[in-house]
C-alpha atoms as a PDB file:
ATOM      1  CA  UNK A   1      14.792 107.908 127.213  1.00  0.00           C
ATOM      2  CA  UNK A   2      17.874 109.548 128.424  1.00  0.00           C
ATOM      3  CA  UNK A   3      19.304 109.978 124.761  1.00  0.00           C
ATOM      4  CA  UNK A   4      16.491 111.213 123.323  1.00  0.00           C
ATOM      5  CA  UNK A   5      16.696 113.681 126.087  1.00  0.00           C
ATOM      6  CA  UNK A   6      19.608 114.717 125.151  1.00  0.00           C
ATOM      7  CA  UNK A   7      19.093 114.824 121.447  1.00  0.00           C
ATOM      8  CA  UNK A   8      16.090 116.794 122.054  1.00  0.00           C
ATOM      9  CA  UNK A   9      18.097 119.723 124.406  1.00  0.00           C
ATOM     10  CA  UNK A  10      20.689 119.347 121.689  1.00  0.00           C
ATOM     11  CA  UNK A  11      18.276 120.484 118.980  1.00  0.00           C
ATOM     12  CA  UNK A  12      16.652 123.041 121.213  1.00  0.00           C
ATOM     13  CA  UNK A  13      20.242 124.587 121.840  1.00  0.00           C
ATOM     14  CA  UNK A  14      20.869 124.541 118.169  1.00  0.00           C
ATOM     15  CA  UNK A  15      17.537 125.692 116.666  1.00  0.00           C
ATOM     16  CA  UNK A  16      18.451 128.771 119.642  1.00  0.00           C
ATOM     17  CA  UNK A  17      21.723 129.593 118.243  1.00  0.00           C
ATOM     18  CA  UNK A  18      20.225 129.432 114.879  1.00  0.00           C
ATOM     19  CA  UNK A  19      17.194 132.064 115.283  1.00  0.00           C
ATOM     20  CA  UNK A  20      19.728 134.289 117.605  1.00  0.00           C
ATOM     21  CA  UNK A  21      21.992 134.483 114.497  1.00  0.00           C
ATOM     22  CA  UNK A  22      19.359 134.798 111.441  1.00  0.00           C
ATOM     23  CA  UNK A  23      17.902 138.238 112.683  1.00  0.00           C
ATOM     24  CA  UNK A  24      17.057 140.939 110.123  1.00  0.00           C
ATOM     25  CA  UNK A  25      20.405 143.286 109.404  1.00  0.00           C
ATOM     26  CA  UNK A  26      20.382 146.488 109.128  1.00  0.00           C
ATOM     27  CA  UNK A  27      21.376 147.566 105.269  1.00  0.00           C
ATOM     28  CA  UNK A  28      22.074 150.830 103.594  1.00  0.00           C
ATOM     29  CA  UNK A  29      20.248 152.752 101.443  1.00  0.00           C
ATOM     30  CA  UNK A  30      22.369 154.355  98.719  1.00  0.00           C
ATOM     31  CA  UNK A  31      21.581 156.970  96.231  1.00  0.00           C
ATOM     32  CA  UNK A  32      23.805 159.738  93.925  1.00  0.00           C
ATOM     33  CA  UNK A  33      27.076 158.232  95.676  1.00  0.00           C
ATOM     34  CA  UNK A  34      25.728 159.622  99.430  1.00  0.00           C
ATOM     35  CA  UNK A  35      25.146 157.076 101.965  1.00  0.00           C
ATOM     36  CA  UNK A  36      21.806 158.312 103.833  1.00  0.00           C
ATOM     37  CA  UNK A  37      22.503 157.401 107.492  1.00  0.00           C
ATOM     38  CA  UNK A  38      21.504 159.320 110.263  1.00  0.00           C
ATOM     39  CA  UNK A  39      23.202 159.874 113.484  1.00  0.00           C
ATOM     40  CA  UNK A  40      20.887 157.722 115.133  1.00  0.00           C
ATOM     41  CA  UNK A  41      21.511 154.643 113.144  1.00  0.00           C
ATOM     42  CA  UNK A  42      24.917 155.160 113.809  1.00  0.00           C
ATOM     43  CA  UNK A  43      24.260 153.963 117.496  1.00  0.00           C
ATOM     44  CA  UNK A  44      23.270 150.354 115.821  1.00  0.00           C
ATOM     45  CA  UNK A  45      25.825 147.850 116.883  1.00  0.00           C
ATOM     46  CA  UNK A  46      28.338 146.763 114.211  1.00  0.00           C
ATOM     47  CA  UNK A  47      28.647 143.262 114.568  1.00  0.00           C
ATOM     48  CA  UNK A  48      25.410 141.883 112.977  1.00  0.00           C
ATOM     49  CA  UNK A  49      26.321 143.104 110.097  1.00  0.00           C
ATOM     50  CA  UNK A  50      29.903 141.204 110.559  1.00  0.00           C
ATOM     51  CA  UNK A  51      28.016 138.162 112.372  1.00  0.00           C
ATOM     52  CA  UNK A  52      26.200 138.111 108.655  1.00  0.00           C
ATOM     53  CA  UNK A  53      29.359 137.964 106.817  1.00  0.00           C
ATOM     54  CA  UNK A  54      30.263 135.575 108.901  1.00  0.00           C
ATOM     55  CA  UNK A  55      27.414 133.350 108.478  1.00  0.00           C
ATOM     56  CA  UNK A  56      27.538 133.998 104.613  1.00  0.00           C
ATOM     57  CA  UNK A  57      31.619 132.844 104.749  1.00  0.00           C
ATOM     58  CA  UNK A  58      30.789 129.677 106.691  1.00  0.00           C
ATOM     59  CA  UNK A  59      27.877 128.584 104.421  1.00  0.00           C
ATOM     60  CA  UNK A  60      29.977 128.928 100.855  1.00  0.00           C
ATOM     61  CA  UNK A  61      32.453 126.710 102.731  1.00  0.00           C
ATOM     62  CA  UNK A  62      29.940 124.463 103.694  1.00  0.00           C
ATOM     63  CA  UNK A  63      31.651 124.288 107.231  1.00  0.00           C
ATOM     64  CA  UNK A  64      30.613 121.379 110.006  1.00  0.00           C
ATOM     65  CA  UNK A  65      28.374 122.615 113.157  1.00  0.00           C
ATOM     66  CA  UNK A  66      31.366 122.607 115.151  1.00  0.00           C
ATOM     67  CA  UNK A  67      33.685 124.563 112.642  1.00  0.00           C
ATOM     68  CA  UNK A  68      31.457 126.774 112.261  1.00  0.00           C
ATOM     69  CA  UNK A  69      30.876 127.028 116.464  1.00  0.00           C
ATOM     70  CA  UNK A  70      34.444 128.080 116.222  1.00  0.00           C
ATOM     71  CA  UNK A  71      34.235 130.642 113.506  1.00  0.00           C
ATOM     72  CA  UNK A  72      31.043 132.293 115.557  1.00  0.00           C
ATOM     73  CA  UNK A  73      33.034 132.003 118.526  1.00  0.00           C
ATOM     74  CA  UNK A  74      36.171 133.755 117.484  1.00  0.00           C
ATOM     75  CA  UNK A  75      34.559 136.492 115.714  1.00  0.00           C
ATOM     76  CA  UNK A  76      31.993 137.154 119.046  1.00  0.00           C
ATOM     77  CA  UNK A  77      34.914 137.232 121.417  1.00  0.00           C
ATOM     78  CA  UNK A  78      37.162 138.963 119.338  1.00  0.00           C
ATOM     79  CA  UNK A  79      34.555 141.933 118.775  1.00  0.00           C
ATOM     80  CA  UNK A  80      33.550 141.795 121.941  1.00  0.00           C
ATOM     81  CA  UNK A  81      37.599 142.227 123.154  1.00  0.00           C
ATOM     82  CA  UNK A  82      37.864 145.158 120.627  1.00  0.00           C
ATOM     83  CA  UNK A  83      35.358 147.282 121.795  1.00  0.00           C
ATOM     84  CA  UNK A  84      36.214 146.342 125.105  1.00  0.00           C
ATOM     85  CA  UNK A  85      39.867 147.767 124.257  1.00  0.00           C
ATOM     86  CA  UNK A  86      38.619 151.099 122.583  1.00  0.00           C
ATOM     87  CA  UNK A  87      35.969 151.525 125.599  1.00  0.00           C
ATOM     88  CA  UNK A  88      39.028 151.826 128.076  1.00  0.00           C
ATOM     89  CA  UNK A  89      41.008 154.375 125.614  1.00  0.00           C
ATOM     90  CA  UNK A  90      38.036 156.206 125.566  1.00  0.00           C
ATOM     91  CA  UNK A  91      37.008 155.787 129.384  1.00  0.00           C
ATOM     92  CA  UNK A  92      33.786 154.795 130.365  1.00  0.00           C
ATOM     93  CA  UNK A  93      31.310 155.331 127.427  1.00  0.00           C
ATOM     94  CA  UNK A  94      27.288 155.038 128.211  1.00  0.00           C
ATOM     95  CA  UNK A  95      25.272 155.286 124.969  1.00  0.00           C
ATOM     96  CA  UNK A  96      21.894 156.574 126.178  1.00  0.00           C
ATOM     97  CA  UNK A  97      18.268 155.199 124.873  1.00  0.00           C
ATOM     98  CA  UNK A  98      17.502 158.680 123.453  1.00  0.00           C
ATOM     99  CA  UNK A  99      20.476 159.813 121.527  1.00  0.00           C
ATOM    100  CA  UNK A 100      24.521 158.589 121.422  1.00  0.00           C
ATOM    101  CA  UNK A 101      25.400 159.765 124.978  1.00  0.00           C
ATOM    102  CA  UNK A 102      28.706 160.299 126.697  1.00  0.00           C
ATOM    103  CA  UNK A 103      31.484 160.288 124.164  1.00  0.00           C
ATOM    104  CA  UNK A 104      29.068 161.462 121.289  1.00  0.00           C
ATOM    105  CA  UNK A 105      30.028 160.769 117.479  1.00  0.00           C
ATOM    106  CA  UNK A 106      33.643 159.604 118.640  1.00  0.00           C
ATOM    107  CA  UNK A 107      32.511 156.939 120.994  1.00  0.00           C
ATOM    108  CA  UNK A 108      29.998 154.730 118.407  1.00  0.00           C
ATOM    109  CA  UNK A 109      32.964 155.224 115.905  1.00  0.00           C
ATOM    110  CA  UNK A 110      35.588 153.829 117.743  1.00  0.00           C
ATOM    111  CA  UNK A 111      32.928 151.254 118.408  1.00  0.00           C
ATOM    112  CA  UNK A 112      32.679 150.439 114.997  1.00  0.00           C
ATOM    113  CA  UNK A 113      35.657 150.632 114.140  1.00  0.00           C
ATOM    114  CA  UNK A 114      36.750 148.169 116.781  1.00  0.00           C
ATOM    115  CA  UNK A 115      34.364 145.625 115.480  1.00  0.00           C
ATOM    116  CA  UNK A 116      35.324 145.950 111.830  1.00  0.00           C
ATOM    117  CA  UNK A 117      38.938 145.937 112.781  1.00  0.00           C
ATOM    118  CA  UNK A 118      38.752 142.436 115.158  1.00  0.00           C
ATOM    119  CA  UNK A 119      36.176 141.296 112.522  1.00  0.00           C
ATOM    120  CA  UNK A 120      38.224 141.208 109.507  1.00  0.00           C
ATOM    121  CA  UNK A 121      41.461 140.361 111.490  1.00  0.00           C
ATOM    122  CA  UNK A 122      39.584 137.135 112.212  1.00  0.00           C
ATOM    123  CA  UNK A 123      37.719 136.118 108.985  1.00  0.00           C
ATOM    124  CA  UNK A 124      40.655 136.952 107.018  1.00  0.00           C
ATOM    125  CA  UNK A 125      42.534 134.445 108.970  1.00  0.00           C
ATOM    126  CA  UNK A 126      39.902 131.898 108.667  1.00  0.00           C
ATOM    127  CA  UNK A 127      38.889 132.165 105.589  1.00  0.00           C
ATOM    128  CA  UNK A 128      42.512 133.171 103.645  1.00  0.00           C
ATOM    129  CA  UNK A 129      41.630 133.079  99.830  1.00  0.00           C
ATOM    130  CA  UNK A 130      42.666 136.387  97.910  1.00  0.00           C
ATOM    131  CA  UNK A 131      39.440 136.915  96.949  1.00  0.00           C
ATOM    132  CA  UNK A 132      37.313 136.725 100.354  1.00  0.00           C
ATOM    133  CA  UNK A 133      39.982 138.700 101.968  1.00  0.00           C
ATOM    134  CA  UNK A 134      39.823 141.395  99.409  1.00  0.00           C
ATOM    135  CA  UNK A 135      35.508 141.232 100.086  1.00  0.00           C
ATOM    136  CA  UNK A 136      36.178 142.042 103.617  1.00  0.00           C
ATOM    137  CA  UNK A 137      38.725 144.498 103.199  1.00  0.00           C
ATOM    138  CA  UNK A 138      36.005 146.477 100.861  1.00  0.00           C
ATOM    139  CA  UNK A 139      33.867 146.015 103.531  1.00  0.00           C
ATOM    140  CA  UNK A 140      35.496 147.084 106.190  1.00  0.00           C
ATOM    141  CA  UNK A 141      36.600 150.417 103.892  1.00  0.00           C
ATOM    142  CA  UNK A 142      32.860 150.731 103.021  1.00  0.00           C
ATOM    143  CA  UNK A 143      32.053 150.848 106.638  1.00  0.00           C
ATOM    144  CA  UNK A 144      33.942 153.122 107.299  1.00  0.00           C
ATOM    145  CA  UNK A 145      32.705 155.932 104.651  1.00  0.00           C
ATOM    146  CA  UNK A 146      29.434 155.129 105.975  1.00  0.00           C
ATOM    147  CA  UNK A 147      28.942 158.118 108.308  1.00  0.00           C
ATOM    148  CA  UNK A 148      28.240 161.526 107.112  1.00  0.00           C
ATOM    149  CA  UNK A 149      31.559 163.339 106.165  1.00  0.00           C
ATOM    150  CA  UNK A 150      35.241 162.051 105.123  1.00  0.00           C
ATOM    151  CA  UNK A 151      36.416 158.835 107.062  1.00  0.00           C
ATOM    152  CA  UNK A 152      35.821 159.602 111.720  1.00  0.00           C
ATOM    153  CA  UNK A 153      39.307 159.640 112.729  1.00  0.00           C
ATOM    154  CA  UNK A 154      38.014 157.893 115.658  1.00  0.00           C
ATOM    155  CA  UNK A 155      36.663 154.641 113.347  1.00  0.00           C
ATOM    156  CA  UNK A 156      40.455 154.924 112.048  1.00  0.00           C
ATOM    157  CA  UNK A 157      41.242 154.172 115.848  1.00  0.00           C
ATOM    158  CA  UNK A 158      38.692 151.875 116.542  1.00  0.00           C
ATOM    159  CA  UNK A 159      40.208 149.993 113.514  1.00  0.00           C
ATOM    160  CA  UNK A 160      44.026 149.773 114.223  1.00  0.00           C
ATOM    161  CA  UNK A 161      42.746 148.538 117.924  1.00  0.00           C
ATOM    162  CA  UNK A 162      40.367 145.828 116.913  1.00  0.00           C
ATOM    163  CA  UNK A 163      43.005 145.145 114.537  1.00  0.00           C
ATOM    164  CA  UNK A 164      45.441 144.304 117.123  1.00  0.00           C
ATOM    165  CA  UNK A 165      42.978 142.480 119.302  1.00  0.00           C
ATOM    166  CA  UNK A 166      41.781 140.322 116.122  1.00  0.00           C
ATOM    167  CA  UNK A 167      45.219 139.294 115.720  1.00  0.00           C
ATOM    168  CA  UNK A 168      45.562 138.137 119.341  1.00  0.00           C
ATOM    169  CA  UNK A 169      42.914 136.033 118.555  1.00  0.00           C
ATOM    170  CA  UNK A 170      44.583 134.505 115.315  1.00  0.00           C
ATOM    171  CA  UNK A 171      47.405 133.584 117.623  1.00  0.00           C
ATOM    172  CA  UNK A 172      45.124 132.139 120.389  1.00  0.00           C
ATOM    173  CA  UNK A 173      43.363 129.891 117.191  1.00  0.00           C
ATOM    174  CA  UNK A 174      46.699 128.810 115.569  1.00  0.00           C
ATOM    175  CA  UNK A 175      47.469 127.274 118.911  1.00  0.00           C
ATOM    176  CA  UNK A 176      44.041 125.653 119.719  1.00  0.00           C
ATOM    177  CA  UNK A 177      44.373 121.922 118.184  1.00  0.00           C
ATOM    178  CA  UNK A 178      41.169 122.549 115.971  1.00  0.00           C
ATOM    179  CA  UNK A 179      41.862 120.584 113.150  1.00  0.00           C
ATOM    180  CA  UNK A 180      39.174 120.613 110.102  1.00  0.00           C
END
């Protein structure tokens, strides 16, 4: 009784993680080489997007649960450093349920920025061929000619900081004992 306990809070846990993880993501409309976004979809979090690539990197591998725990993991915490990192640059930053709030325009591109920075620090590392890295490279580029206008300076920021942070976390994985 006691294992199939377990095996049943086991698969409740997983089938959790699972629905957390498969929500819809946000996508971009393009037409005649303008990216139609407006300032309010800005304030939409970065990281499902990256949690997506994520997922989508892990399943062409065809990665264990538990690798692919780690992967999750690494790329959660490391986002969740980098904005952490650009938030006390920036000072306290309150995005507001009605519009951006304190720190405007700046604030949500550091933001993303941050997350695209720590987010291809860490997938790069994990997942090393030429080709992949070169995807989220792009990616990270086309994120950040999403917003209206040449490239925020402030995304530019955002980057070079989760940047930094991501690679704190490659160190903190090289040293971990996961083996594959």
């Amino acid at each position: 009784m006691k294992k199939s306990l377990n095996s049943m809070i086991w698969t409740l846990g997983a089938a959790a993680a699972m629905s957390a993880c498969s929500g819809d993501i946000p996508t971009l409309t393009q037409s005649d080489g303008d990216i139609a976004r407006s300032v309010a979809e800005l304030a939409v979090p970065a990281s499902p997007g990256w949690n997506a690539q994520a997922r989508t990197l892990v399943a062409g591998a065809n990665m264990s649960a538990i690798a692919a725990g780690r992967v999750y993991a690494a790329v959660g915490v490391a986002q969740y450093r980098a904005v952490l990192a650009v938030d006390d640059t920036e000072g306290d930053i309150q995005l507001s349920a009605h519009g951006i709030g304190a720190g405007g325009r700046s604030a949500v591109e550091a933001r993303r920025g941050a997350v695209a920075g720590a987010s291809a620090a860490v997938l790069s590392f994990l997942f090393p061929s030429p080709a992949t890295v070169a995807i989220i490279e792009q990616r990270v580029i086309a994120e950040g000619n999403a917003g209206p206008g040449d490239v925020h300076p402030q995304f530019v920021r955002g980057v070079e900081a989760g940047r930094a942070v991501g690679s704190a976390m490659v160190e903190r994985l090289k040293s971990d004992r996961f083996t594959t």
